[in-house]
N, C-alpha and C. Protein backbone atom coordinates (compact mmCIF):
# COMPACT_ATOMS: atom_id res chain seq x y z
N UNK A 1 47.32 -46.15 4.01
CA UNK A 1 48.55 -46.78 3.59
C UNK A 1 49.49 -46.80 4.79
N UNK A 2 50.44 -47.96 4.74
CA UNK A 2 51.49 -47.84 5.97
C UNK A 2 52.59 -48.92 5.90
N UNK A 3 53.78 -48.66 6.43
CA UNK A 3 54.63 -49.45 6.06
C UNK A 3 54.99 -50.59 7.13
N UNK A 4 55.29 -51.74 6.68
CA UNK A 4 55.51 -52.52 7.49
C UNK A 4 56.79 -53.56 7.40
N UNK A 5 57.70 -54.43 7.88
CA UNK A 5 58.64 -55.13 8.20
C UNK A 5 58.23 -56.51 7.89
N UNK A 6 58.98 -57.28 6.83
CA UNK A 6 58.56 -58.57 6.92
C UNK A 6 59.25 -59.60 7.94
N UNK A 7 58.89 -60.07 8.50
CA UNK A 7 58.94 -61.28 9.33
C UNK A 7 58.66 -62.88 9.25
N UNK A 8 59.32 -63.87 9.70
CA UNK A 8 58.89 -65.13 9.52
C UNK A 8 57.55 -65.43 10.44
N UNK A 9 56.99 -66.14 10.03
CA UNK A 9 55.56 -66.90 10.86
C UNK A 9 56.16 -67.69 11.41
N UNK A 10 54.59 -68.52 11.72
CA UNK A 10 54.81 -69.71 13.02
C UNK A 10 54.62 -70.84 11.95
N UNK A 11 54.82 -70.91 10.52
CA UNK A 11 54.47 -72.11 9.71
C UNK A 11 53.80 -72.60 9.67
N UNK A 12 52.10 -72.19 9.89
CA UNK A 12 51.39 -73.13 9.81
C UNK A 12 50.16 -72.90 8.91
N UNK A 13 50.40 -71.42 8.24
CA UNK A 13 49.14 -70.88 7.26
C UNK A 13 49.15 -71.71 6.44
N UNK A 14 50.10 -72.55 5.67
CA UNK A 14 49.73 -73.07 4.18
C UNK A 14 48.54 -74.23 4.86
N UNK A 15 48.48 -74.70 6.30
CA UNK A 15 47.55 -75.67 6.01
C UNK A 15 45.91 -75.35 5.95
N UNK A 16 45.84 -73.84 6.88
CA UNK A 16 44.61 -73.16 6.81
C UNK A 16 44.31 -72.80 6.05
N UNK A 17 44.92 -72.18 4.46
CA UNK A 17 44.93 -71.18 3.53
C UNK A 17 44.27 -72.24 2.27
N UNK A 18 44.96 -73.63 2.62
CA UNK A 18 44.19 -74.61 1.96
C UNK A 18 43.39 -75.62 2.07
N UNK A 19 42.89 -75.41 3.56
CA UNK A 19 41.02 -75.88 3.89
C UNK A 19 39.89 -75.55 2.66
N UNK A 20 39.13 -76.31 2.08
CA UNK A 20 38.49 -76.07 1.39
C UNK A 20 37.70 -74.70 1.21
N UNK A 21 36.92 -74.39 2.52
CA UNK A 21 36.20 -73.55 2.62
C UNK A 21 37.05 -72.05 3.14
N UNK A 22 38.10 -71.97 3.24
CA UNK A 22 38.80 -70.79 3.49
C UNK A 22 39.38 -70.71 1.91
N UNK A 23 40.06 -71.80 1.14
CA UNK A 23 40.77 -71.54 0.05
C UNK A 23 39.37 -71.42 -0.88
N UNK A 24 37.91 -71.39 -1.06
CA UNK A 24 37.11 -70.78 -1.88
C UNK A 24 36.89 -69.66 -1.32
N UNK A 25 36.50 -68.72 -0.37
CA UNK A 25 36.56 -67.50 0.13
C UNK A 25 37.84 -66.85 -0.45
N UNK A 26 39.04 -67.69 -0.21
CA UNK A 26 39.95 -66.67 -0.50
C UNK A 26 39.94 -66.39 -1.71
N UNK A 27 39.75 -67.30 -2.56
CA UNK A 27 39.87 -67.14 -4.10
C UNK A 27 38.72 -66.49 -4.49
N UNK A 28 37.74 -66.47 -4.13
CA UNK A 28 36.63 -65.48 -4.63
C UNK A 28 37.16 -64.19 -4.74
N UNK A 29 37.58 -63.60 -3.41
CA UNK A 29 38.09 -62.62 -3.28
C UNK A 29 39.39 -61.80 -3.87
N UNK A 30 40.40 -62.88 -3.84
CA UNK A 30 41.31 -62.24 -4.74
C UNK A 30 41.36 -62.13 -6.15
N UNK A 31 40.10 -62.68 -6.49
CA UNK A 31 39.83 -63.93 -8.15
C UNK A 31 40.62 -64.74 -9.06
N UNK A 32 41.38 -65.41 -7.83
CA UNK A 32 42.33 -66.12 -8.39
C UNK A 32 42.88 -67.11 -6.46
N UNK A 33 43.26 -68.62 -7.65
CA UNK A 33 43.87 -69.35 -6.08
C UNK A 33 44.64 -69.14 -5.62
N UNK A 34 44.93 -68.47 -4.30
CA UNK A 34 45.70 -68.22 -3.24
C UNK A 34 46.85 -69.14 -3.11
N UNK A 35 48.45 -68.63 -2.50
CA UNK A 35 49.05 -69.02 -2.25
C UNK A 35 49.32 -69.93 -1.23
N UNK A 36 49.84 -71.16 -0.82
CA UNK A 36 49.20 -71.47 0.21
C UNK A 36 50.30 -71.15 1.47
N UNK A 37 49.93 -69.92 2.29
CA UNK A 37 51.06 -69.59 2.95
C UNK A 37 50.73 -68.03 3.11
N UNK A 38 51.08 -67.35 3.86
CA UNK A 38 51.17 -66.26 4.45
C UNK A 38 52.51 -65.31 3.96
N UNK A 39 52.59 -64.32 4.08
CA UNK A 39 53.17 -63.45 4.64
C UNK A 39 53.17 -62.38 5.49
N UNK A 40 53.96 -62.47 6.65
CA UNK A 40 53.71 -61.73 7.68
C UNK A 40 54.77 -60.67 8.18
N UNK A 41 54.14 -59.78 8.13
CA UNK A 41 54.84 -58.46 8.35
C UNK A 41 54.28 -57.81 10.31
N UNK A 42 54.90 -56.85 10.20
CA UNK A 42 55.08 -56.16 11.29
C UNK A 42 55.78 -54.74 11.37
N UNK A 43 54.22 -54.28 11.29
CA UNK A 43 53.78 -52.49 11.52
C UNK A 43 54.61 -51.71 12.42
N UNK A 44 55.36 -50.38 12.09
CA UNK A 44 56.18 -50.12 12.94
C UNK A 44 55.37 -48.53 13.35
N UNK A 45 55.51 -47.73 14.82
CA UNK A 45 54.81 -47.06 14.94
C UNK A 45 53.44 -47.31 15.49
N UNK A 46 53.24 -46.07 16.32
CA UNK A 46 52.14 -45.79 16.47
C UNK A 46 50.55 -45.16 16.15
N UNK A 47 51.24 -44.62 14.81
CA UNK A 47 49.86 -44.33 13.99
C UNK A 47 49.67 -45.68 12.98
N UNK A 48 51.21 -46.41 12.51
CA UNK A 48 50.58 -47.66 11.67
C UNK A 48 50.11 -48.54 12.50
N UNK A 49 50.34 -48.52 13.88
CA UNK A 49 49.70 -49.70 14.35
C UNK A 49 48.11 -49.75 14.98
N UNK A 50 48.08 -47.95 15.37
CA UNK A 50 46.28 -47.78 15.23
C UNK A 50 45.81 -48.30 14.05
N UNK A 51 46.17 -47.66 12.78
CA UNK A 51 45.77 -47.65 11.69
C UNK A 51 45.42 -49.44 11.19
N UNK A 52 46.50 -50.20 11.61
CA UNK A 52 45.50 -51.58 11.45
C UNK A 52 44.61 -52.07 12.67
N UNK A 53 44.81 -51.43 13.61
CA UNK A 53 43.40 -52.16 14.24
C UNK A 53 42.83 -51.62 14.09
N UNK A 54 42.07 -50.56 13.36
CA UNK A 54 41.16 -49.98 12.68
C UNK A 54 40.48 -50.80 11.31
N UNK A 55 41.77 -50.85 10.72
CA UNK A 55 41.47 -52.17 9.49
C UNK A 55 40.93 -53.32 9.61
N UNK A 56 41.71 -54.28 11.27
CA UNK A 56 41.02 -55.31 11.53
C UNK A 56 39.90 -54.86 11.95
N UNK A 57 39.23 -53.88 12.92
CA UNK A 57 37.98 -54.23 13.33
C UNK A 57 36.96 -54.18 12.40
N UNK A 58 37.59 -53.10 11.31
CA UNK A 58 36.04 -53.38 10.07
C UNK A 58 36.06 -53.91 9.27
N UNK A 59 37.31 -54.48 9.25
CA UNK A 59 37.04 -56.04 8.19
C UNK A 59 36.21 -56.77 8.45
N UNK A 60 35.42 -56.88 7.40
CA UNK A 60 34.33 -58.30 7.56
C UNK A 60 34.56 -59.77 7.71
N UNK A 61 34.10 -60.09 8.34
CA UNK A 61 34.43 -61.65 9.04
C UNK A 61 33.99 -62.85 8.37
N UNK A 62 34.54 -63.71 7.79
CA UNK A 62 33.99 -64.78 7.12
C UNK A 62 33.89 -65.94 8.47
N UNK A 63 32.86 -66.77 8.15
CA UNK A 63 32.53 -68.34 9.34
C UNK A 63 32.86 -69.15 8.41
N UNK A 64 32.90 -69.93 8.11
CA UNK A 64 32.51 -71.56 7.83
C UNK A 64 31.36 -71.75 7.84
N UNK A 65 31.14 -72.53 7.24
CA UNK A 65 29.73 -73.39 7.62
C UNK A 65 29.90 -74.46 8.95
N UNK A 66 30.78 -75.13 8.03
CA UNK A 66 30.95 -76.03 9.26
C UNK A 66 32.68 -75.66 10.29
N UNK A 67 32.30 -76.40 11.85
CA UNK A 67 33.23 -76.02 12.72
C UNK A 67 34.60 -77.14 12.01
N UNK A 68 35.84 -76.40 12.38
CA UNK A 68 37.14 -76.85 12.10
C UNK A 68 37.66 -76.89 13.31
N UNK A 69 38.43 -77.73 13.59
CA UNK A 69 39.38 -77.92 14.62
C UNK A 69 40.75 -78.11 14.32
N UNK A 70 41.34 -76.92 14.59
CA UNK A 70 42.72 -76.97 14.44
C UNK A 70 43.63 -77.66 15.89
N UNK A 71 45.07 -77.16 15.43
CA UNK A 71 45.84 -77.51 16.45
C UNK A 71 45.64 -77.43 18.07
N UNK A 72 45.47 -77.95 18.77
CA UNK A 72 45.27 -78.14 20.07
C UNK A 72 44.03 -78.34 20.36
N UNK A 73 42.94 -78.86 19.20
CA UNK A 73 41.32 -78.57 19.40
C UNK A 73 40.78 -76.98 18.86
N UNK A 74 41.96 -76.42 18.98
CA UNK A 74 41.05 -74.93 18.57
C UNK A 74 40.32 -74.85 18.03
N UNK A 75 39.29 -74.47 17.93
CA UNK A 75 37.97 -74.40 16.69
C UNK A 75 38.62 -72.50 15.97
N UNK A 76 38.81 -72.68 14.69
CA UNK A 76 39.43 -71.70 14.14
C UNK A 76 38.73 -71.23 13.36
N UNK A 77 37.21 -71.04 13.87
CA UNK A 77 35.98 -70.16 12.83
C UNK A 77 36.21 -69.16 12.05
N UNK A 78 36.55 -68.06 12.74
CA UNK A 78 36.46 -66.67 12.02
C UNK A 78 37.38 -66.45 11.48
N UNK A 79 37.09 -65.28 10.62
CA UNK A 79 38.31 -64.90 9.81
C UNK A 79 38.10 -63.94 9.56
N UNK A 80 38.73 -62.24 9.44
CA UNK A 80 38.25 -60.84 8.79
C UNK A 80 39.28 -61.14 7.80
N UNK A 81 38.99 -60.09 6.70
CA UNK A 81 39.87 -60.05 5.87
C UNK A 81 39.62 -58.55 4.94
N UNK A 82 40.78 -57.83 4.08
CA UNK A 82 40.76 -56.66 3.71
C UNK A 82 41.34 -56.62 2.45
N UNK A 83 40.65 -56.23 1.40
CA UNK A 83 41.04 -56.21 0.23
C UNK A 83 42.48 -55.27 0.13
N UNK A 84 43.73 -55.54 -0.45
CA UNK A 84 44.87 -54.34 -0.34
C UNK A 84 45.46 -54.77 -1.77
N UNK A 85 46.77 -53.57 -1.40
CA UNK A 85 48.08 -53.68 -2.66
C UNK A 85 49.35 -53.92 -1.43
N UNK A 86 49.64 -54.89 -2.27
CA UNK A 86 51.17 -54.59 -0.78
C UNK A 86 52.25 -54.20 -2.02
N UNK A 87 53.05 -53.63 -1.86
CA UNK A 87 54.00 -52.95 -2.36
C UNK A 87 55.66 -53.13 -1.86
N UNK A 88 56.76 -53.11 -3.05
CA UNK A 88 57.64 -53.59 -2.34
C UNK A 88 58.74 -52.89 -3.05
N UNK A 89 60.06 -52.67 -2.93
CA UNK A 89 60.42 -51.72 -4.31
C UNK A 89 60.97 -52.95 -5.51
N UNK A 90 60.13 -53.82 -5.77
CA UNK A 90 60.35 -54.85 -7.19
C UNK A 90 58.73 -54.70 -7.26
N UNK A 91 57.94 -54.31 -6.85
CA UNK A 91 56.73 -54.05 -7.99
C UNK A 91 55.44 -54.30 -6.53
N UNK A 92 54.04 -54.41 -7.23
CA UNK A 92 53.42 -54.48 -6.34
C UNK A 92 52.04 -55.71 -7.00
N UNK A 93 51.30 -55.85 -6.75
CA UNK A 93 49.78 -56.81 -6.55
C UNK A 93 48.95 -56.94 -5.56
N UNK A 94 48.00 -57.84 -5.80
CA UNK A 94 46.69 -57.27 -5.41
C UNK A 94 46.71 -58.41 -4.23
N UNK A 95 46.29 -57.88 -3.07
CA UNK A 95 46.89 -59.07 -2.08
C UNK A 95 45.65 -59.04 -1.29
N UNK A 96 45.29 -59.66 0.33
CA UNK A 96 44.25 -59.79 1.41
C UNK A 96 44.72 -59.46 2.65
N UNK A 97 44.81 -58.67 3.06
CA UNK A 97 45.37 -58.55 4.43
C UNK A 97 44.40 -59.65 5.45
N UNK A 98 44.72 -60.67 5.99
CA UNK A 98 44.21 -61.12 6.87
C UNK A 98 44.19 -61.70 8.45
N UNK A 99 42.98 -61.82 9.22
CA UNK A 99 43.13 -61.27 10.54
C UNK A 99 42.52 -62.83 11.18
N UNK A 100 43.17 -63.57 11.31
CA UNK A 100 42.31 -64.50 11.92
C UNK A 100 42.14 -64.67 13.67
N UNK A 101 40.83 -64.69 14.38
CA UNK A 101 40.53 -64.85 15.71
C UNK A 101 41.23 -66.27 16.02
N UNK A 102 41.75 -65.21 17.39
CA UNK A 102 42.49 -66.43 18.12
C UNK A 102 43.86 -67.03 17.65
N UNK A 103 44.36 -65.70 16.52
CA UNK A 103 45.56 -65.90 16.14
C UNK A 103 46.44 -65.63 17.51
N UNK A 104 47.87 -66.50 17.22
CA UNK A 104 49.09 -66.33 18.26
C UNK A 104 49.95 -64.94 18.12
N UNK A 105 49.81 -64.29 16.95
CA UNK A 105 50.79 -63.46 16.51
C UNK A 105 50.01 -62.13 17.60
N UNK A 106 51.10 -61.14 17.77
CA UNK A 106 51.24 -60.05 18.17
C UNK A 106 50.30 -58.84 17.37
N UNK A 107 49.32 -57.69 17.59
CA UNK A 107 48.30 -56.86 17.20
C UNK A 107 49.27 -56.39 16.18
N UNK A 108 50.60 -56.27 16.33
CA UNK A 108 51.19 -55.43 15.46
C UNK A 108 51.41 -56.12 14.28
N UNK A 109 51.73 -57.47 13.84
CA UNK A 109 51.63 -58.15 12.92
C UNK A 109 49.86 -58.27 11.61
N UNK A 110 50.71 -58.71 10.61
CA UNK A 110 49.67 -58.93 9.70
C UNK A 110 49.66 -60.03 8.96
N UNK A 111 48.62 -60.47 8.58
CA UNK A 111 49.49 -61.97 7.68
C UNK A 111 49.01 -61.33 6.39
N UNK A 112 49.24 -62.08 5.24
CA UNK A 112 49.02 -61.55 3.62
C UNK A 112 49.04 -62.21 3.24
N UNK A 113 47.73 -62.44 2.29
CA UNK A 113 47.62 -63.51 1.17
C UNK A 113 47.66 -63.06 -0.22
N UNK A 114 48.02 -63.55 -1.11
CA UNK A 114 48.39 -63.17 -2.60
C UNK A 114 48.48 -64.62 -3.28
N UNK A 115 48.04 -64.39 -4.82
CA UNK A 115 47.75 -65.31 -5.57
C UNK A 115 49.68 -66.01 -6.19
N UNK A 116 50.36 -65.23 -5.39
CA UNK A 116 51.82 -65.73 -5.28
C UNK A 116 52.75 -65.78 -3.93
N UNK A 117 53.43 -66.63 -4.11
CA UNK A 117 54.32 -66.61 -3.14
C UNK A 117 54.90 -65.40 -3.29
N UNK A 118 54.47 -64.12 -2.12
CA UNK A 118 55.32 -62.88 -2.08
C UNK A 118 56.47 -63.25 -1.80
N UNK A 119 57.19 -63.32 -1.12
CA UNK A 119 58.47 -63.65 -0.48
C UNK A 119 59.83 -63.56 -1.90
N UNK A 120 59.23 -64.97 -3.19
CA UNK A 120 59.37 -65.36 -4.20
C UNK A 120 59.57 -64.43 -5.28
N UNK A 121 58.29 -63.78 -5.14
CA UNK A 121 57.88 -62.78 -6.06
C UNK A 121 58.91 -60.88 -6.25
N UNK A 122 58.90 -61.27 -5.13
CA UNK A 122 59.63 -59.55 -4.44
C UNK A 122 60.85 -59.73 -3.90
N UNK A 123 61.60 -61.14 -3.81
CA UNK A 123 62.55 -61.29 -3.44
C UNK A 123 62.96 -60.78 -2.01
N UNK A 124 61.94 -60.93 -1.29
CA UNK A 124 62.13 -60.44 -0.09
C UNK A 124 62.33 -61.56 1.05
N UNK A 125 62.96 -60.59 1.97
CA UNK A 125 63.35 -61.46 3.19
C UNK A 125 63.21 -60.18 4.27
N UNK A 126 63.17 -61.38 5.74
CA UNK A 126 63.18 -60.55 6.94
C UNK A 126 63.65 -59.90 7.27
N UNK A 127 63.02 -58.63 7.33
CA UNK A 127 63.40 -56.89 7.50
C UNK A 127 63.22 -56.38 6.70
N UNK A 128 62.92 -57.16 5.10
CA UNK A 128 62.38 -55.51 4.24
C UNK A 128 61.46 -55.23 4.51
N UNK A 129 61.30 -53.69 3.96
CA UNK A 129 60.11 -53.28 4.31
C UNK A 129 59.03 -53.30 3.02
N UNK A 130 58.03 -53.27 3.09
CA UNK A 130 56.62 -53.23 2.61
C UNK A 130 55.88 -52.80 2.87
N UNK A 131 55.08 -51.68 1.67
CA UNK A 131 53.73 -51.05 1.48
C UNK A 131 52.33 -51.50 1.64
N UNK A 132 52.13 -51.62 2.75
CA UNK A 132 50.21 -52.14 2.36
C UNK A 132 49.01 -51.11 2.20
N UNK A 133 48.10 -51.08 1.39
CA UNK A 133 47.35 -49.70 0.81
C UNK A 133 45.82 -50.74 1.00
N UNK A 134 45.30 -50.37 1.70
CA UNK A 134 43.57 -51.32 1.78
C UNK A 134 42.96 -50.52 0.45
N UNK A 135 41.96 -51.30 0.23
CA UNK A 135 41.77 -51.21 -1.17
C UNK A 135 40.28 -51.07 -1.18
N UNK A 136 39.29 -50.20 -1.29
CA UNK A 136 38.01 -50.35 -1.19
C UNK A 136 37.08 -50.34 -2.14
């Protein structure tokens, strides 16, 4: 478990989150359709910030079948991802911590997927803080 800071993104998850073949992975997993959009936080510390690159490296990695080309040509294959609870003090749910290769964001950041707009849901904005608990 570890706490983290919410932050704005770079705006561009809702279009990845709803690629066909990422938005059936995701929904398998959460068992339910994903929000289309992120939330991204940022781990404060030095044991929370080991503690997720520990998370990312053994998260399991989803491919595609087929190659995607995102913004600038990127081919945006991989993806790890980690079953969690993110937690907030208006309640909590069952969310994905996810790690995508060749993301822009900083090691200390996380993005989060949930079958709701967190933000919405928890009434949160940049700088609260939030619980994430991986879930096994």
């Amino acid at each position: 478990m570890f706490k983290a800071r919410v932050q704005s993104g770079l705006g561009r998850a809702a279009r990845f989150v709803s690629m066909p073949a990422y938005l059936a992975h995701y929904s398998a997993l959460l068992g339910a359709t994903p929000f289309a959009g992120t939330l991204n936080a940022k781990v404060r510390g030095a044991a929370d910030e080991m503690l997720l690159e520990i998370i990312r490296e053994a998260a399991p990695v989803f491919t595609p079948s087929k190659a995607i080309v995102g913004e600038r040509g990127k081919k945006l294959l991989k993806v790890g991802s980690a079953n969690a609870k993110v937690s907030s003090r208006s309640g909590s749910c069952k969310c994905l911590l996810v790690f995508p290769h060749g993301t822009e964001h900083p090691a200390q950041v996380v993005e989060i997927i949930a079958a709701h707009n967190l933000r919405e849901k928890f009434s949160l904005k940049d700088g609260d803080e939030i619980t994430l608990e991986v879930v096994v």
